[in-house]
C-alpha atoms as a PDB file:
ATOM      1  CA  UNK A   1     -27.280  11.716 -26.993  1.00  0.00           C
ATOM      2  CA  UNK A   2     -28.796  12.712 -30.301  1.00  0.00           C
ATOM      3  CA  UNK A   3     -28.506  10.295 -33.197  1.00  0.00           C
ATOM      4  CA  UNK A   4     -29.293  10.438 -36.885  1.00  0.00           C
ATOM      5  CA  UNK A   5     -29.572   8.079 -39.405  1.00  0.00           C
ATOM      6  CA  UNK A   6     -29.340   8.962 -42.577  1.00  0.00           C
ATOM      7  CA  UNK A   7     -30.225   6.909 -45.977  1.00  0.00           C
ATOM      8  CA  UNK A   8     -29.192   8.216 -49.296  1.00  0.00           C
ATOM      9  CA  UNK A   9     -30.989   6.926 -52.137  1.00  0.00           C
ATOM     10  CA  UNK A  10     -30.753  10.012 -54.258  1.00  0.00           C
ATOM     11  CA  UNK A  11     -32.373   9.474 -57.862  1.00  0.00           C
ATOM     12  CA  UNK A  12     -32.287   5.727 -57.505  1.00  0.00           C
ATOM     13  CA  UNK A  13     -34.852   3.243 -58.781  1.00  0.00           C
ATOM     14  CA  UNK A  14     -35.125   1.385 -55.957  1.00  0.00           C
ATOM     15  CA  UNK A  15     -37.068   4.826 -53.846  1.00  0.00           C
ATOM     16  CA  UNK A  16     -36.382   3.220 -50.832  1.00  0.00           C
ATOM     17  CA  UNK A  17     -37.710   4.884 -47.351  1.00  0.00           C
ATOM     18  CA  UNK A  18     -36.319   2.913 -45.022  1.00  0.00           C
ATOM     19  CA  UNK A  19     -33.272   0.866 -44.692  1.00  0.00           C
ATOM     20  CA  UNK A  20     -33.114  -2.787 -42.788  1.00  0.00           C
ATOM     21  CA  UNK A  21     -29.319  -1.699 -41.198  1.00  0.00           C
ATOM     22  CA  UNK A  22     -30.690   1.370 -39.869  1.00  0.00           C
ATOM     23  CA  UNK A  23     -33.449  -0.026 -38.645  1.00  0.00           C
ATOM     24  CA  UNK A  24     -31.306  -2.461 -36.667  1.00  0.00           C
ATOM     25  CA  UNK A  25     -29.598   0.024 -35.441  1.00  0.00           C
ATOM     26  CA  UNK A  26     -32.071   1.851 -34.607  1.00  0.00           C
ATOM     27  CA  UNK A  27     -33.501  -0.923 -32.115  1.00  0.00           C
ATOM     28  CA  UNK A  28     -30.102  -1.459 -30.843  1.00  0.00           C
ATOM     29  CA  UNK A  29     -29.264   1.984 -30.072  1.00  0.00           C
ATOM     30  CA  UNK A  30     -33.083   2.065 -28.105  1.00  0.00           C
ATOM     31  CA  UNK A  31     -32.399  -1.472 -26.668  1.00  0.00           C
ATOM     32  CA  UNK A  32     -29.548   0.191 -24.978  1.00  0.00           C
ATOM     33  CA  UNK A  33     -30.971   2.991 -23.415  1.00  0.00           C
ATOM     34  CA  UNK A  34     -30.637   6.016 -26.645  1.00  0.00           C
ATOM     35  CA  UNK A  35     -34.061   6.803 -26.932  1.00  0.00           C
ATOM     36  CA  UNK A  36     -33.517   9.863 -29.126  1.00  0.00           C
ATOM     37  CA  UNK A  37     -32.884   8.542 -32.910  1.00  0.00           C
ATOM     38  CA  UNK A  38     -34.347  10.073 -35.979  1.00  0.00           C
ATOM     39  CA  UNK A  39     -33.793   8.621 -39.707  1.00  0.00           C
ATOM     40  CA  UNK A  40     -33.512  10.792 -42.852  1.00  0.00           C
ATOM     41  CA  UNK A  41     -34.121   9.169 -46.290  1.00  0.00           C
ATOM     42  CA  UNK A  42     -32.138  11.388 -48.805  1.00  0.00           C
ATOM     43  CA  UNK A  43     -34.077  10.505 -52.339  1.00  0.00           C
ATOM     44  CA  UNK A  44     -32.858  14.001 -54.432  1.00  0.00           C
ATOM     45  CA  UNK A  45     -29.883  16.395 -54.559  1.00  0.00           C
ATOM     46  CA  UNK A  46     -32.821  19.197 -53.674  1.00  0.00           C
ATOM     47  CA  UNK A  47     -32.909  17.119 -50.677  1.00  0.00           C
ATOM     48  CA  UNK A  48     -30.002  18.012 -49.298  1.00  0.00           C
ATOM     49  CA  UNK A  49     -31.073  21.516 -47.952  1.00  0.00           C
ATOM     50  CA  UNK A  50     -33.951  20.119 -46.167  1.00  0.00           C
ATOM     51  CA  UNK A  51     -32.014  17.307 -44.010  1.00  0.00           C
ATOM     52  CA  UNK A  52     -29.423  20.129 -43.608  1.00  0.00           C
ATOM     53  CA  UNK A  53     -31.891  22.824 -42.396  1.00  0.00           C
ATOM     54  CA  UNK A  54     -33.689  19.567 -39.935  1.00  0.00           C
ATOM     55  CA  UNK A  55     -30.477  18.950 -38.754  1.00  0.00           C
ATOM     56  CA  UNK A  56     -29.155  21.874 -37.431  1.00  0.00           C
ATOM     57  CA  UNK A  57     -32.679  22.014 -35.877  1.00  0.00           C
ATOM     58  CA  UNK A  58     -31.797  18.662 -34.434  1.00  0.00           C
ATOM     59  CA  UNK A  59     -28.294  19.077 -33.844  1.00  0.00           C
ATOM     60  CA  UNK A  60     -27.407  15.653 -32.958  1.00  0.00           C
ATOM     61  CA  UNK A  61     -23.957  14.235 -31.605  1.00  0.00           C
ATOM     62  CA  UNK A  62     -23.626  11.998 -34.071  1.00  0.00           C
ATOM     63  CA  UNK A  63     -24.785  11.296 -37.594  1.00  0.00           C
ATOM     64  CA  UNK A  64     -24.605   8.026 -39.147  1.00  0.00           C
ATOM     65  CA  UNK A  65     -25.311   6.826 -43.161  1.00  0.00           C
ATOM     66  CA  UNK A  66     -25.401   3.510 -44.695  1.00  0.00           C
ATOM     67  CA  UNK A  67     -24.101   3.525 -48.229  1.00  0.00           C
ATOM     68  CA  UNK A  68     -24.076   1.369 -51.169  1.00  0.00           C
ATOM     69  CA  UNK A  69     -21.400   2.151 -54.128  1.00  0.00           C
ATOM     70  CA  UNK A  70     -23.513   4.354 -55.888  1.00  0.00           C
ATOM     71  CA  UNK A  71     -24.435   6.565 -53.279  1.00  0.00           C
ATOM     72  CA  UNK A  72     -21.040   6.749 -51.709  1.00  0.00           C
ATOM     73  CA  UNK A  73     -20.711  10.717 -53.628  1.00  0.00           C
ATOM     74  CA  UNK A  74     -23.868  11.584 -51.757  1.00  0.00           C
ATOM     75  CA  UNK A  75     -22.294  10.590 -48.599  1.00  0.00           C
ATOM     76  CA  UNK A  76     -18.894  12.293 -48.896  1.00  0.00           C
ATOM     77  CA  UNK A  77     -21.219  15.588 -49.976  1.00  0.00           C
ATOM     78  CA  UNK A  78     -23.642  15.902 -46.949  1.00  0.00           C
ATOM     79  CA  UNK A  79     -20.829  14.881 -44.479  1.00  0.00           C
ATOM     80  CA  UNK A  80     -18.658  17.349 -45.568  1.00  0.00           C
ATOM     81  CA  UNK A  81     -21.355  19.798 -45.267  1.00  0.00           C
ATOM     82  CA  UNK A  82     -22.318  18.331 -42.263  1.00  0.00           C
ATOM     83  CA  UNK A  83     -18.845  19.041 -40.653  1.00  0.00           C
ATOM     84  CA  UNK A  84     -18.966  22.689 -41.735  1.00  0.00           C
ATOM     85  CA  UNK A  85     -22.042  23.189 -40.264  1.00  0.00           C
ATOM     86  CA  UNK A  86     -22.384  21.263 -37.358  1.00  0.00           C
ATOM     87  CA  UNK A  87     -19.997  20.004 -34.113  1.00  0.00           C
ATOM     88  CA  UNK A  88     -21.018  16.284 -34.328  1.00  0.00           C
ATOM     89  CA  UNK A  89     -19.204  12.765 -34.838  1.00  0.00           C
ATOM     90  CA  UNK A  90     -19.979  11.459 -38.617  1.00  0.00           C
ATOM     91  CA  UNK A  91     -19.743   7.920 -39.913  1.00  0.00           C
ATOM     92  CA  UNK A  92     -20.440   5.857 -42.489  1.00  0.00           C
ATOM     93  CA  UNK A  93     -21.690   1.796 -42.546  1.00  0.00           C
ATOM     94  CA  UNK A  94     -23.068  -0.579 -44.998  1.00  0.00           C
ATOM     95  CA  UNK A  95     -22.515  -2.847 -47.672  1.00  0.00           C
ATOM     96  CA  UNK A  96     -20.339  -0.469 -49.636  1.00  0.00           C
ATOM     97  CA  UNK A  97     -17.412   0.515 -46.497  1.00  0.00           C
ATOM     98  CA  UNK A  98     -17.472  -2.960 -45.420  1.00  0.00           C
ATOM     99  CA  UNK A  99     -16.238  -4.730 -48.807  1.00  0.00           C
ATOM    100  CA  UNK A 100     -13.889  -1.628 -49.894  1.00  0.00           C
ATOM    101  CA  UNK A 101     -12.846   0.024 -46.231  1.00  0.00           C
ATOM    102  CA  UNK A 102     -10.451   2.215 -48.034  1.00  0.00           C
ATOM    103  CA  UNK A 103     -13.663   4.433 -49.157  1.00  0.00           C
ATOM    104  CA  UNK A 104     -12.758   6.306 -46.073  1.00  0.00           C
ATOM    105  CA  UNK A 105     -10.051   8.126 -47.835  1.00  0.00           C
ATOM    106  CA  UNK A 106     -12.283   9.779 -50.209  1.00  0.00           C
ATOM    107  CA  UNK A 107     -14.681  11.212 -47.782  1.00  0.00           C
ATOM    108  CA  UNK A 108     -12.928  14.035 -45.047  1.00  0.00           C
ATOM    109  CA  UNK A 109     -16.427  14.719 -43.772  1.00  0.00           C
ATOM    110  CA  UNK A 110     -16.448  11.315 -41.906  1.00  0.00           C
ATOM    111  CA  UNK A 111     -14.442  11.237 -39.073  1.00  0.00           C
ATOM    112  CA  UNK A 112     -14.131   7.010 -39.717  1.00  0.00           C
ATOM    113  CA  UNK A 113     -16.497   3.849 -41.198  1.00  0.00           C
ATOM    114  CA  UNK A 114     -18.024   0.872 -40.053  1.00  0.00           C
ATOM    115  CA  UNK A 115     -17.615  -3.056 -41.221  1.00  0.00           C
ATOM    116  CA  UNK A 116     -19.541  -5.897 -40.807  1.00  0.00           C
ATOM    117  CA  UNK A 117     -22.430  -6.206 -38.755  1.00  0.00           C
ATOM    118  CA  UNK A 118     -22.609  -3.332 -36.124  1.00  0.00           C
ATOM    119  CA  UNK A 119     -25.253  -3.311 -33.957  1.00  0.00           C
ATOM    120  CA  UNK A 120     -23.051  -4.141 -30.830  1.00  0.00           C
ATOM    121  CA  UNK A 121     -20.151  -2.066 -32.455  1.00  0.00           C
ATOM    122  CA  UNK A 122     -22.267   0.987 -32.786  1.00  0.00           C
ATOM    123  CA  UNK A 123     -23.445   0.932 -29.612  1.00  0.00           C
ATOM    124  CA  UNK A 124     -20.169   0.590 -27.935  1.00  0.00           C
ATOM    125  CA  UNK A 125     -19.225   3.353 -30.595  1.00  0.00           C
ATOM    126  CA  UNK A 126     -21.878   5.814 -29.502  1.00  0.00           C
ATOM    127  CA  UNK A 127     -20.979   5.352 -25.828  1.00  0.00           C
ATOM    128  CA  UNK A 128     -17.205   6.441 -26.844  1.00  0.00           C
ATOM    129  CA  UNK A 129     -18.383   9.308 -27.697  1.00  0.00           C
ATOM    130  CA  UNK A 130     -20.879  10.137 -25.067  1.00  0.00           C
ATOM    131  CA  UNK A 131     -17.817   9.676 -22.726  1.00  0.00           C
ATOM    132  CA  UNK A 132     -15.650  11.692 -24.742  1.00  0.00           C
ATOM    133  CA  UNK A 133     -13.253   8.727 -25.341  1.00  0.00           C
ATOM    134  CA  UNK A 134     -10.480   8.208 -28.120  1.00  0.00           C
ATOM    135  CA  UNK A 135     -12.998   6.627 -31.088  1.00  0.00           C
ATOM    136  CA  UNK A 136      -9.803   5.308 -33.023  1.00  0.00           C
ATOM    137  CA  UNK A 137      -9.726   1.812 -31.210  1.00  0.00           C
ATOM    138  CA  UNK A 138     -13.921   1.110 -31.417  1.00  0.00           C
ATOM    139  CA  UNK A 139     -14.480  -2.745 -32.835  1.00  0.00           C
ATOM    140  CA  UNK A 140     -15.201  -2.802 -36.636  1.00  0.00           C
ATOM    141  CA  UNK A 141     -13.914   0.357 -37.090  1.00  0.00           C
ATOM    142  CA  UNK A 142     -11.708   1.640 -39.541  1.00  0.00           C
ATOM    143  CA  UNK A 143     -10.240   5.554 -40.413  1.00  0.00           C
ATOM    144  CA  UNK A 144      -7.852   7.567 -42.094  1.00  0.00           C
ATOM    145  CA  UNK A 145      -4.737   7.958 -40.373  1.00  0.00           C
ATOM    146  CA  UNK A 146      -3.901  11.378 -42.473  1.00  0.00           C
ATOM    147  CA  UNK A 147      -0.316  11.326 -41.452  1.00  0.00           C
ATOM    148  CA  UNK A 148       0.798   7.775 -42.597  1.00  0.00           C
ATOM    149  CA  UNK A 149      -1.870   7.815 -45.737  1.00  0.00           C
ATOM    150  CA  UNK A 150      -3.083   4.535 -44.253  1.00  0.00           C
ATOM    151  CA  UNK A 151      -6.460   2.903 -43.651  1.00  0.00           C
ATOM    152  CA  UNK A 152      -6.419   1.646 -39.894  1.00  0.00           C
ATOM    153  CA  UNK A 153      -8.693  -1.536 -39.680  1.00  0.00           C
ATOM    154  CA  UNK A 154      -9.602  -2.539 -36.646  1.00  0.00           C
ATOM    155  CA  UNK A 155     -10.666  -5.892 -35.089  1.00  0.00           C
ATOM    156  CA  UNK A 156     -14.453  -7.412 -36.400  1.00  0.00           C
ATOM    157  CA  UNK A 157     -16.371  -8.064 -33.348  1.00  0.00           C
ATOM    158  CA  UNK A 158     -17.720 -12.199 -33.859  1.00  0.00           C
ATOM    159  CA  UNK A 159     -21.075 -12.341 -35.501  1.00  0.00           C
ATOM    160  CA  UNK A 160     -24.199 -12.470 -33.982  1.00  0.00           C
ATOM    161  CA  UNK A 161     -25.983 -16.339 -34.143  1.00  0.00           C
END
């Protein structure tokens, strides 16, 4: 399994390079056994071509951001563009999808979203998909059901002490 992390911070004054969430799970994702992860920091629109050009190099089976409010556009532009380039599973975590879940709506390049603290969650999410399972029921996550307009929700795994 091939995993990206990606970090958009695209013209923001904080020019952040890494991300503490990613980084977590990052370690999680190695902890269990997923040895090949990679992290993108997104700081410009210009950007964009170059993490798109690495990953189709890359090609990984599954591309997750973290997003804030602000960068939320930046997110629903590369994943779209993701998902017209690329076969892969996209998502989206962070401080922004876990306080308004509903974000999913607004971005079709992300097949769903993440709330709350996910290490464990991602992990068990990543697996899903390595065995080809249904990703719909995964713990803290949450997706667009298209056909009723609604935000599914699902249950919060506890939090870790």
């Amino acid at each position: 399994m091939k995993i990206a992390l990606i970090l958009p911070d695209v013209d923001s004054f904080h020019a952040l390079r890494i991300h503490f969430g990613l980084a977590y799970l990052s370690t999680a994702l190695k902890a269990a056994g997923y040895r090949d992860v990679r992290f993108w920091a997104v700081t410009s629109v210009p950007d964009y071509e170059r993490v798109l050009a690495e990953l189709g190099d890359y090609r990984p089976d599954v591309v997750a951001f973290t997003s804030v409010e602000t960068q939320f556009e930046n997110v629903i532009t590369l994943s779209r563009r993701i998902k017209d380039a690329l076969s892969c599973v996209t998502v989206c975590g962070g401080t922004f999808t876990t306080l308004y879940p509903d974000c999913v709506k607004d971005a079709p390049g992300l097949d769903g979203i993440f709330r709350g603290e996910c290490e464990d969650a991602f992990v068990r999410f990543v697996r899903r998909v390595e065995r080809q399972e249904d990703l719909r029921p995964a713990d803290n996550f949450c997706w667009h059901d298209r056909e009723s307009g609604k935000v599914v929700q699902n249950p919060l795994l506890p939090l870790e002490a």
